[in-house]
PDB file of N, CA and C in Angstrom:
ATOM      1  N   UNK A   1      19.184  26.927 -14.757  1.00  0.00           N
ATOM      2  CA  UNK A   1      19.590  25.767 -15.527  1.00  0.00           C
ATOM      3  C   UNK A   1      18.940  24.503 -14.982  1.00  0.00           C
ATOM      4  N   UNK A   2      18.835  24.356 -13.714  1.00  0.00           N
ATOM      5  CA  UNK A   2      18.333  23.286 -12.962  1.00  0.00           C
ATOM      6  C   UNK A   2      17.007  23.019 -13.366  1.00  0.00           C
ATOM      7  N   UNK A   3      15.969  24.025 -13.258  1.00  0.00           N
ATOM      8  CA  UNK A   3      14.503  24.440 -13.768  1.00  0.00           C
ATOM      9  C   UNK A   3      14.755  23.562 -15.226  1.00  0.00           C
ATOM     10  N   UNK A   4      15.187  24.272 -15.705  1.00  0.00           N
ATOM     11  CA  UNK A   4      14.896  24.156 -17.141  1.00  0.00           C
ATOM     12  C   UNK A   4      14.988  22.476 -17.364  1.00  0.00           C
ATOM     13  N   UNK A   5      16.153  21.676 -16.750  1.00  0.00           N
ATOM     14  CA  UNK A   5      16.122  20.427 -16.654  1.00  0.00           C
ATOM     15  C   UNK A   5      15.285  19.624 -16.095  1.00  0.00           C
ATOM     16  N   UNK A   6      14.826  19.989 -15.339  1.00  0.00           N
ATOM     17  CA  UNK A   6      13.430  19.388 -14.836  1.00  0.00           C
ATOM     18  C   UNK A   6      12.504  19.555 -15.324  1.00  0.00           C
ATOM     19  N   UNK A   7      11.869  20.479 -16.028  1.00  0.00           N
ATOM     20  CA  UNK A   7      10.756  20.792 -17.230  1.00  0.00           C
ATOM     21  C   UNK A   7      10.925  20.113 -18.592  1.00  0.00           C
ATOM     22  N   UNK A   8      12.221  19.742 -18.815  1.00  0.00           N
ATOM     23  CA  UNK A   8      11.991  18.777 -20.027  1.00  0.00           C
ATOM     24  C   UNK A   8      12.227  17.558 -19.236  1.00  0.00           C
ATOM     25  N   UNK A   9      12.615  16.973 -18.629  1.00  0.00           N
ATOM     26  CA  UNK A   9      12.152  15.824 -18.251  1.00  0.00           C
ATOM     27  C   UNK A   9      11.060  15.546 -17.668  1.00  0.00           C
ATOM     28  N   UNK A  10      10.229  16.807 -16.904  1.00  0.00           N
ATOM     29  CA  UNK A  10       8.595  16.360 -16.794  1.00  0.00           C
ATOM     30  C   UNK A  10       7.617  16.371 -18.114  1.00  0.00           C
ATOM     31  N   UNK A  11       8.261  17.122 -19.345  1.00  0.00           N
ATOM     32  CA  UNK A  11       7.487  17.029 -20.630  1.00  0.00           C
ATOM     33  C   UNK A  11       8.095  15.904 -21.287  1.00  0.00           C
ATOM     34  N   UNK A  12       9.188  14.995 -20.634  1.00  0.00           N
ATOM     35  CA  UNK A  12       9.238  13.807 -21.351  1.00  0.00           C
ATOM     36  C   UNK A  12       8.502  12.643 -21.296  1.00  0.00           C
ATOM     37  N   UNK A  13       8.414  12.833 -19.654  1.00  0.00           N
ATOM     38  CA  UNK A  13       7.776  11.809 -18.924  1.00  0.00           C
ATOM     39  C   UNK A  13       6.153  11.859 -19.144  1.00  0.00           C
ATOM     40  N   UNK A  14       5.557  13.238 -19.458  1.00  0.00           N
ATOM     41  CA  UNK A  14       4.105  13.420 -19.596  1.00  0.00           C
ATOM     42  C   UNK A  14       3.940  13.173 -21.236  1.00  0.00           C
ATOM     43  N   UNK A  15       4.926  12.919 -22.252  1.00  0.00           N
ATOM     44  CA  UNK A  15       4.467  13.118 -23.110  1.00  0.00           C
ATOM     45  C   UNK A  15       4.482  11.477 -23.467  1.00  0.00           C
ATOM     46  N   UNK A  16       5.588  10.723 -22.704  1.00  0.00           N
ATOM     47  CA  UNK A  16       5.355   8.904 -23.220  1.00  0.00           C
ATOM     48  C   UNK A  16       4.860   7.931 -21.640  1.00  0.00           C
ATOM     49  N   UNK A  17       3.609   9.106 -20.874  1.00  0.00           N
ATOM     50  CA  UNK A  17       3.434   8.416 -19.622  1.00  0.00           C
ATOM     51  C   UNK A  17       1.930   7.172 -20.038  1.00  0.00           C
ATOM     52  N   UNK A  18       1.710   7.409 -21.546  1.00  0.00           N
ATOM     53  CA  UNK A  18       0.636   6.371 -21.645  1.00  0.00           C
ATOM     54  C   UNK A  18       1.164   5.143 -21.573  1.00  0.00           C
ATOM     55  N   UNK A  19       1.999   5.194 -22.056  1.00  0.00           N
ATOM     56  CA  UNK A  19       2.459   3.760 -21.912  1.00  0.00           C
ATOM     57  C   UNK A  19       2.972   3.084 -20.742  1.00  0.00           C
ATOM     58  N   UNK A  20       3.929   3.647 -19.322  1.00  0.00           N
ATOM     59  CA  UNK A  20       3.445   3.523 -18.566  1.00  0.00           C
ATOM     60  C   UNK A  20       1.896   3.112 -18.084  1.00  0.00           C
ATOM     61  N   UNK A  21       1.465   4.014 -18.255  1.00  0.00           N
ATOM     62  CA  UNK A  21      -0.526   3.833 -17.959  1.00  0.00           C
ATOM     63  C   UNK A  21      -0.761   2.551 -18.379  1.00  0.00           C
ATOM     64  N   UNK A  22      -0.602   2.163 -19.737  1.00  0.00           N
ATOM     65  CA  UNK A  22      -0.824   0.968 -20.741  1.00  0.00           C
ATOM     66  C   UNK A  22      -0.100  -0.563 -19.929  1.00  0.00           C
ATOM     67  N   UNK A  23       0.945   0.047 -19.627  1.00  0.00           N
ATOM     68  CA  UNK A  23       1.281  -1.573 -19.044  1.00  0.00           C
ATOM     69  C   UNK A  23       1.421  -1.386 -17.856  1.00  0.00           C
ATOM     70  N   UNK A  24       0.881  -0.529 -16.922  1.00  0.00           N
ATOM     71  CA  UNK A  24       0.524  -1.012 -15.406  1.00  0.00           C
ATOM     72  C   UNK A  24      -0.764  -1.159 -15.559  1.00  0.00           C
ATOM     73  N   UNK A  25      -1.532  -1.098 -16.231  1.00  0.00           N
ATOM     74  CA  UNK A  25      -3.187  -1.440 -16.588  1.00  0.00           C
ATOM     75  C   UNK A  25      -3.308  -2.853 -16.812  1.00  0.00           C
ATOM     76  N   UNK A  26      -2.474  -3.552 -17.204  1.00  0.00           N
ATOM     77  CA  UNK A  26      -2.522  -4.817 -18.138  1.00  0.00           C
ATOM     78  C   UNK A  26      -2.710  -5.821 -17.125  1.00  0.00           C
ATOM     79  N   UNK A  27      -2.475  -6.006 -15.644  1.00  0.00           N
ATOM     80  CA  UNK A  27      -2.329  -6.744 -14.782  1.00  0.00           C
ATOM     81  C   UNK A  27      -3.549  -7.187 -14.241  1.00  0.00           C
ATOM     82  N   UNK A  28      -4.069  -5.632 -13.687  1.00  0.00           N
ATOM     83  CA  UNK A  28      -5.986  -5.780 -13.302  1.00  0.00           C
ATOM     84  C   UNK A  28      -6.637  -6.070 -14.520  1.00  0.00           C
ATOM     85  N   UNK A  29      -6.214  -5.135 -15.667  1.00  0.00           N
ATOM     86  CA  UNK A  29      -7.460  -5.536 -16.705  1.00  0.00           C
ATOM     87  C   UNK A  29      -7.157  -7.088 -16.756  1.00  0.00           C
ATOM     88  N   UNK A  30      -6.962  -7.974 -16.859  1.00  0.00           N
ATOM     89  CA  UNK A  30      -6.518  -9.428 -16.533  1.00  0.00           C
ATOM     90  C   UNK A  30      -7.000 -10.099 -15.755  1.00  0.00           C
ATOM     91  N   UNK A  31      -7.075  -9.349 -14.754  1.00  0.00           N
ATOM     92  CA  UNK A  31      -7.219 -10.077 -13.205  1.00  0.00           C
ATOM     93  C   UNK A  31      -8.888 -10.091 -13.446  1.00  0.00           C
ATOM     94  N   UNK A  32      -9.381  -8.968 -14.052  1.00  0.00           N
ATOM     95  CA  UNK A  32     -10.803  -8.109 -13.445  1.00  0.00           C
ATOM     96  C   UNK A  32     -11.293  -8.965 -14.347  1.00  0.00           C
ATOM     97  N   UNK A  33     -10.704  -9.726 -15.784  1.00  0.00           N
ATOM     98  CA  UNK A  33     -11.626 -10.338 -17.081  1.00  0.00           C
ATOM     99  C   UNK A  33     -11.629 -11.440 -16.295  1.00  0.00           C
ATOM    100  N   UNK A  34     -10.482 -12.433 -15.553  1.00  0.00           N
ATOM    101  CA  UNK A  34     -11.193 -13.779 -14.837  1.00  0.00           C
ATOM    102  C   UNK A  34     -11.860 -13.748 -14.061  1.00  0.00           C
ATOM    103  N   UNK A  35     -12.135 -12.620 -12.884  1.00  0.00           N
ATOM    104  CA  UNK A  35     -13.111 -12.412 -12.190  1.00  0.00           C
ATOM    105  C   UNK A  35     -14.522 -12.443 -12.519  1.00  0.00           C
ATOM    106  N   UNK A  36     -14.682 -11.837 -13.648  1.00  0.00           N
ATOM    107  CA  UNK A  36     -15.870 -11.861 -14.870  1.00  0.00           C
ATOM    108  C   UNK A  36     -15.967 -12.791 -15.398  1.00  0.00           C
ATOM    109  N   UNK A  37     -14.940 -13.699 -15.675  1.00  0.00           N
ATOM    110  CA  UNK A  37     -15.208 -15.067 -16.358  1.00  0.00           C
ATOM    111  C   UNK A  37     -15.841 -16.108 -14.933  1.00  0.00           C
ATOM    112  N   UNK A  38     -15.182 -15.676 -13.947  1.00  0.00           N
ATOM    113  CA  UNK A  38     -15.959 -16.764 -12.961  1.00  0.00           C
ATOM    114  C   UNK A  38     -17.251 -16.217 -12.564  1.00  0.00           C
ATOM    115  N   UNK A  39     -17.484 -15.060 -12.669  1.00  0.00           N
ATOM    116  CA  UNK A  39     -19.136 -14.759 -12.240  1.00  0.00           C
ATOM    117  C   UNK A  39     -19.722 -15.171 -13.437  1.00  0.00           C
ATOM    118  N   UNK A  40     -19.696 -15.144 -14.782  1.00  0.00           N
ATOM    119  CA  UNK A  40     -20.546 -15.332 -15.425  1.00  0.00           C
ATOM    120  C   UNK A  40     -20.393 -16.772 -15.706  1.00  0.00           C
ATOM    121  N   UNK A  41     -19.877 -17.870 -15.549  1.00  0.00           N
ATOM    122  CA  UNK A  41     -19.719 -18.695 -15.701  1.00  0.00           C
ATOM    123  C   UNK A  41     -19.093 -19.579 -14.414  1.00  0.00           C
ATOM    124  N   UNK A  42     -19.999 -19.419 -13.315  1.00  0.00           N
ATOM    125  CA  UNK A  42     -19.729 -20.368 -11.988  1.00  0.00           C
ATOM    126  C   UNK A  42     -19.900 -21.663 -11.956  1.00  0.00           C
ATOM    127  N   UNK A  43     -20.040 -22.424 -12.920  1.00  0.00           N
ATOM    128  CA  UNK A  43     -19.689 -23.442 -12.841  1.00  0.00           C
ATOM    129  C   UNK A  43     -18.460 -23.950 -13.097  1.00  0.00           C
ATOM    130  N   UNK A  44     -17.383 -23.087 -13.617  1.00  0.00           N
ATOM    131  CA  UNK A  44     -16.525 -23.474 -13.882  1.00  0.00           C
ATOM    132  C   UNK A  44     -15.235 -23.434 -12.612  1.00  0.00           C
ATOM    133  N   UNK A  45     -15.961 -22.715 -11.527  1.00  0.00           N
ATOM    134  CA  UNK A  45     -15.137 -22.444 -10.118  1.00  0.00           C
ATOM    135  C   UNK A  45     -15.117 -23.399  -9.464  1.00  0.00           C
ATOM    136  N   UNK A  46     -15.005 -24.738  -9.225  1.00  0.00           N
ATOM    137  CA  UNK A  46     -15.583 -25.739  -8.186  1.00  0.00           C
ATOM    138  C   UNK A  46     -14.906 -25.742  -7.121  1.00  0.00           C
ATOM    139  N   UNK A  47     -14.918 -24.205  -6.471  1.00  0.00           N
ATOM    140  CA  UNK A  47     -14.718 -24.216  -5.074  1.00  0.00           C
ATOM    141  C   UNK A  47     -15.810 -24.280  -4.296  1.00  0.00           C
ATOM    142  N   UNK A  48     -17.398 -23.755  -4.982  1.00  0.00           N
ATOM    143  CA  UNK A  48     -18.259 -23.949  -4.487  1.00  0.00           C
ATOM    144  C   UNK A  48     -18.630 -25.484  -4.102  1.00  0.00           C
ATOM    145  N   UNK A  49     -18.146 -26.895  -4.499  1.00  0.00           N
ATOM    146  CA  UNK A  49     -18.343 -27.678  -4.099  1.00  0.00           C
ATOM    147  C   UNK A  49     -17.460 -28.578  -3.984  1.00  0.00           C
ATOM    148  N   UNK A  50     -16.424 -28.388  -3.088  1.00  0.00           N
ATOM    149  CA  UNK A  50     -15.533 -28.850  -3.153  1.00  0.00           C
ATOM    150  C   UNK A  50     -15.457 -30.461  -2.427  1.00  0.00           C
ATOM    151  N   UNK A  51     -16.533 -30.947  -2.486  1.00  0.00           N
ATOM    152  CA  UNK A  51     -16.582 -32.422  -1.682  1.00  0.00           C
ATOM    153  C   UNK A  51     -16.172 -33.417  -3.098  1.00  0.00           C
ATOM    154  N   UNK A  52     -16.720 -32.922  -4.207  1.00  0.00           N
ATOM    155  CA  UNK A  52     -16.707 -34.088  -5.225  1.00  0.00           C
ATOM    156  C   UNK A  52     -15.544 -33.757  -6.018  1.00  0.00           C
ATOM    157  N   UNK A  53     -14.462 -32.890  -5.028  1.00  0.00           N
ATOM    158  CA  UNK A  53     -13.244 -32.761  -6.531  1.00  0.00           C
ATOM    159  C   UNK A  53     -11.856 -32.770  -5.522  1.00  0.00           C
ATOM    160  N   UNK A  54     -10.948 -33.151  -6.229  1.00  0.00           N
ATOM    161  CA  UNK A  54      -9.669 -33.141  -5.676  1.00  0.00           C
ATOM    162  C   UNK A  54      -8.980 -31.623  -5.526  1.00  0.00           C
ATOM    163  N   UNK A  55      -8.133 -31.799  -4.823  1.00  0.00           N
ATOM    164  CA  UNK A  55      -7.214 -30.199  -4.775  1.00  0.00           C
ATOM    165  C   UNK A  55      -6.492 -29.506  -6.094  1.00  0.00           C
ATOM    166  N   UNK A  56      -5.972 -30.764  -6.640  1.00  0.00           N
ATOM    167  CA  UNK A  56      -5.698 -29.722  -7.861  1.00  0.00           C
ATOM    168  C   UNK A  56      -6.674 -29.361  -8.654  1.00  0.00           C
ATOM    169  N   UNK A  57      -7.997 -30.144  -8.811  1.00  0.00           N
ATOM    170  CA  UNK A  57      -8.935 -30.049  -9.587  1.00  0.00           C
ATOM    171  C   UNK A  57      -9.422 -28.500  -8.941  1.00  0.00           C
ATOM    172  N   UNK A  58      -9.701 -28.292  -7.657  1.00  0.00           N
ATOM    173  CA  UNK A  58     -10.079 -26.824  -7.478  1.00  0.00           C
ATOM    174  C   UNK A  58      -9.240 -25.877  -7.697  1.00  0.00           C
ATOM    175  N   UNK A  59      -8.045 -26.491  -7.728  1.00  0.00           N
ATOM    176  CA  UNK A  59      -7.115 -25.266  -7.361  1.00  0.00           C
ATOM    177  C   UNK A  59      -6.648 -24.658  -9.033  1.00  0.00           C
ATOM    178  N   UNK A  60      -6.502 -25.275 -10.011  1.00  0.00           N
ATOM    179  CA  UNK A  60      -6.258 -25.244 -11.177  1.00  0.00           C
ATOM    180  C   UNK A  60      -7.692 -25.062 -11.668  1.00  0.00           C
ATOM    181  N   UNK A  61      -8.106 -24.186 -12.251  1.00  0.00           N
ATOM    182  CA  UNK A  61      -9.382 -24.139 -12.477  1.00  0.00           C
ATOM    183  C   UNK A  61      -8.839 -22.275 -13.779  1.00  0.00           C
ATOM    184  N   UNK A  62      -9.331 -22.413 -14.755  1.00  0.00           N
ATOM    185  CA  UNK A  62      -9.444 -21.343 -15.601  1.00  0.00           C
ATOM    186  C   UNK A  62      -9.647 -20.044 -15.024  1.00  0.00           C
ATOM    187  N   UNK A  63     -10.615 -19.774 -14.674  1.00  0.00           N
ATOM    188  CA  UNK A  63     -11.087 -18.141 -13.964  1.00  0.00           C
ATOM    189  C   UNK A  63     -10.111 -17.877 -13.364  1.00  0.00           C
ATOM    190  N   UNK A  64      -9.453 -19.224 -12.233  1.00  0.00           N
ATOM    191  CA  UNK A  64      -8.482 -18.553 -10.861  1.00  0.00           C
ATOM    192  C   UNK A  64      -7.342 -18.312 -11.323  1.00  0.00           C
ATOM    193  N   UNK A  65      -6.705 -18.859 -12.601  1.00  0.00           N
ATOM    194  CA  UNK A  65      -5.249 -18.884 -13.217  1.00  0.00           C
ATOM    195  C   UNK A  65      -5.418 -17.520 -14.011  1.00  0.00           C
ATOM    196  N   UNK A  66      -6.763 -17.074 -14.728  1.00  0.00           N
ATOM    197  CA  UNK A  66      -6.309 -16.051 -15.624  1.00  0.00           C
ATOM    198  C   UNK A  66      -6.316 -14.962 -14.254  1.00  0.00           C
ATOM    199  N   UNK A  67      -7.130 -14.744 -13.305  1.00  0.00           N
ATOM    200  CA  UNK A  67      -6.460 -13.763 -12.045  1.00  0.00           C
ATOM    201  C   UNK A  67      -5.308 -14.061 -11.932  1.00  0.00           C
ATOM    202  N   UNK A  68      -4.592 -14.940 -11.082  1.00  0.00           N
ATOM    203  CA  UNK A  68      -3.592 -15.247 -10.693  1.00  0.00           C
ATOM    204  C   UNK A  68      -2.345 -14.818 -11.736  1.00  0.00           C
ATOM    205  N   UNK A  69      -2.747 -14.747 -13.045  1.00  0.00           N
ATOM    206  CA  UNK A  69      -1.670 -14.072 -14.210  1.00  0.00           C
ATOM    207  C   UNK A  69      -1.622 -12.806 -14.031  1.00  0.00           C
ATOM    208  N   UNK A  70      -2.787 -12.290 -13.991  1.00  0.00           N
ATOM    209  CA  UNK A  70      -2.486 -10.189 -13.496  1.00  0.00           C
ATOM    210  C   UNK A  70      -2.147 -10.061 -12.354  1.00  0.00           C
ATOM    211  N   UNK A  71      -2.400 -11.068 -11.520  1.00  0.00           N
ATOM    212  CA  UNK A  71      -2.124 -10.183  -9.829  1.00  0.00           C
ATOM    213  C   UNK A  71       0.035 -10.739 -10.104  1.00  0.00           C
ATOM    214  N   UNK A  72       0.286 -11.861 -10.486  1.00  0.00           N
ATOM    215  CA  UNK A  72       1.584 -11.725 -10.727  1.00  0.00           C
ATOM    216  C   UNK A  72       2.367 -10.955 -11.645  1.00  0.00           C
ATOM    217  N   UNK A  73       1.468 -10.584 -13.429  1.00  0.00           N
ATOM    218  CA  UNK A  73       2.445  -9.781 -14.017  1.00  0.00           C
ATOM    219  C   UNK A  73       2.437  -8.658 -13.547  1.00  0.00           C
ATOM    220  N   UNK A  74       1.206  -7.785 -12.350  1.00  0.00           N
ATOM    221  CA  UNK A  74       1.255  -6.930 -12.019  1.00  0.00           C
ATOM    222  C   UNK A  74       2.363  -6.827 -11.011  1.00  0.00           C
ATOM    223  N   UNK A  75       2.218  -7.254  -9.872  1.00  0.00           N
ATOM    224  CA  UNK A  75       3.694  -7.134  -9.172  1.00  0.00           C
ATOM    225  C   UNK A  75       4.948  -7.613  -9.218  1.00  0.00           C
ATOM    226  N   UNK A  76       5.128  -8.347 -10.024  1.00  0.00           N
ATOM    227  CA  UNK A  76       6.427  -8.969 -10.397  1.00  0.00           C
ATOM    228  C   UNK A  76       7.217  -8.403 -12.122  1.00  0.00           C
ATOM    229  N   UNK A  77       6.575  -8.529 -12.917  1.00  0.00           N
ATOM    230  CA  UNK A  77       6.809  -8.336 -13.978  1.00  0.00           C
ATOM    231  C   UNK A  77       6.664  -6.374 -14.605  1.00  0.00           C
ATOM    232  N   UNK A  78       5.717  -5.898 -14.105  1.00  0.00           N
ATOM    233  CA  UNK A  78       5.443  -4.379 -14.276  1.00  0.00           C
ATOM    234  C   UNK A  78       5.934  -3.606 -14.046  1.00  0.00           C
ATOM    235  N   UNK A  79       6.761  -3.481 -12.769  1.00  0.00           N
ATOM    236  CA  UNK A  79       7.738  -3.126 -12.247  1.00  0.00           C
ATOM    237  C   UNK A  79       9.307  -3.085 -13.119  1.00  0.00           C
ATOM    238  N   UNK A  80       9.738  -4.065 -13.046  1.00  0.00           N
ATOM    239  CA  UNK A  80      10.604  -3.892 -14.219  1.00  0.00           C
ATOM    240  C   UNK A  80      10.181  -3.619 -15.967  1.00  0.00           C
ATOM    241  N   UNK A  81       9.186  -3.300 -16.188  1.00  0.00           N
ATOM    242  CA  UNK A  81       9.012  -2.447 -17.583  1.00  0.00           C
ATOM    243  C   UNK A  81       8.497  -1.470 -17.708  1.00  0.00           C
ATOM    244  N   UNK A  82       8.154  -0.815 -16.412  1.00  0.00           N
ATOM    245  CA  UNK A  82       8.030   0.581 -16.376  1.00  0.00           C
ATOM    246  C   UNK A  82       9.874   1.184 -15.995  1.00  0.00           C
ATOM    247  N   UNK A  83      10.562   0.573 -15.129  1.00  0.00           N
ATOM    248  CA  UNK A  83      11.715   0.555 -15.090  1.00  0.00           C
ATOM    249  C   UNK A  83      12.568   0.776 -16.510  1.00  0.00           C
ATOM    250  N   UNK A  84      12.252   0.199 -17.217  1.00  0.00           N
ATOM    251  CA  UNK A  84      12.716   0.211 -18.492  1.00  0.00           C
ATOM    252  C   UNK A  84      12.409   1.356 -19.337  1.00  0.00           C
ATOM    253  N   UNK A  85      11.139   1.371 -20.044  1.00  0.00           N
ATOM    254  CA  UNK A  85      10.482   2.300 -20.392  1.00  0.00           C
ATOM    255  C   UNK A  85      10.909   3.764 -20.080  1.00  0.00           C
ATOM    256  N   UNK A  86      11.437   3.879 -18.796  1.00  0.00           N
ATOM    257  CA  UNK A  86      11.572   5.088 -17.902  1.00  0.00           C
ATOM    258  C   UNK A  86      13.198   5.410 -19.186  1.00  0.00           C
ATOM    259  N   UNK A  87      14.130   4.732 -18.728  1.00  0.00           N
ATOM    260  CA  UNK A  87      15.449   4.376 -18.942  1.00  0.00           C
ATOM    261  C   UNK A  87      15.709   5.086 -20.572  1.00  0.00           C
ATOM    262  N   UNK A  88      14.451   4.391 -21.416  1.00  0.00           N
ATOM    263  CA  UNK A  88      14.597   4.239 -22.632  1.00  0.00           C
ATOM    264  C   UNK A  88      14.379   5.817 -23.060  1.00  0.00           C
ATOM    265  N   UNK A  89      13.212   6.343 -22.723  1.00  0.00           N
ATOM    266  CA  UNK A  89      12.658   7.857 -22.601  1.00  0.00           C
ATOM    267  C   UNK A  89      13.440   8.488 -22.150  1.00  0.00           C
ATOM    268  N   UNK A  90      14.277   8.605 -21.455  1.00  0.00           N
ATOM    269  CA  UNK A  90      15.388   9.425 -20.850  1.00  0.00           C
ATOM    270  C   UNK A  90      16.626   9.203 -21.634  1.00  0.00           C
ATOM    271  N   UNK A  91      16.488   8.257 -22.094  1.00  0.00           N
ATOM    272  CA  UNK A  91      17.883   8.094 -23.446  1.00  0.00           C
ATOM    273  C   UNK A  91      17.105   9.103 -24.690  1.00  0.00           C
ATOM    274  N   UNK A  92      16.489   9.066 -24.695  1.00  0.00           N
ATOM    275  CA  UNK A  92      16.115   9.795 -26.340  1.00  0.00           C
ATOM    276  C   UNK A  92      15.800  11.348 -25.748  1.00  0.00           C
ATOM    277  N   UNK A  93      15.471  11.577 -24.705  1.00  0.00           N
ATOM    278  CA  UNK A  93      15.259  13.085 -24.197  1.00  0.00           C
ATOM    279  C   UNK A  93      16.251  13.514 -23.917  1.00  0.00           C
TER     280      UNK A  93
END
């Protein structure tokens, strides 16, 4: 009986684990597009010259905020919706 309960909950979990996949992906793919936005477009980083700009002016800068959005929805926010997700799948299985 035990078996058998654990085999449908590993065919529950394998059968809605894309989505899992889908939104723990969402954080890097995020992170990895501002990374790409500041290599292809380094002028828009002005950490490279930071004599002619103020601190918020470097520090607030496009490329570093759209990282700074995946590296936080990834550990802060992902966590609780795979949490969820989990919860929800196990209610309908």
């Amino acid at each position: 009986m035990d078996a058998e309960l654990v085999r449908q909950r590993a065919r529950a979990r394998a059968r809605h684990s894309w989505r899992n996949t889908a939104v723990s992906a969402l954080g890097p793919l995020t992170a990895l597009v501002g990374l790409v936005w500041a290599l292809v477009q380094p002028y828009r980083v002005t950490l490279l010259d930071p004599d002619k700009h103020t601190f918020w002016y470097l520090a607030i800068q496009p490329p570093l905020l759209v990282i700074l959005v995946g590296v936080v929805f990834h550990f802060w926010v992902v966590p609780g919706l795979i949490a969820d997700l989990e919860e929800v799948e196990e209610g309908k299985a």
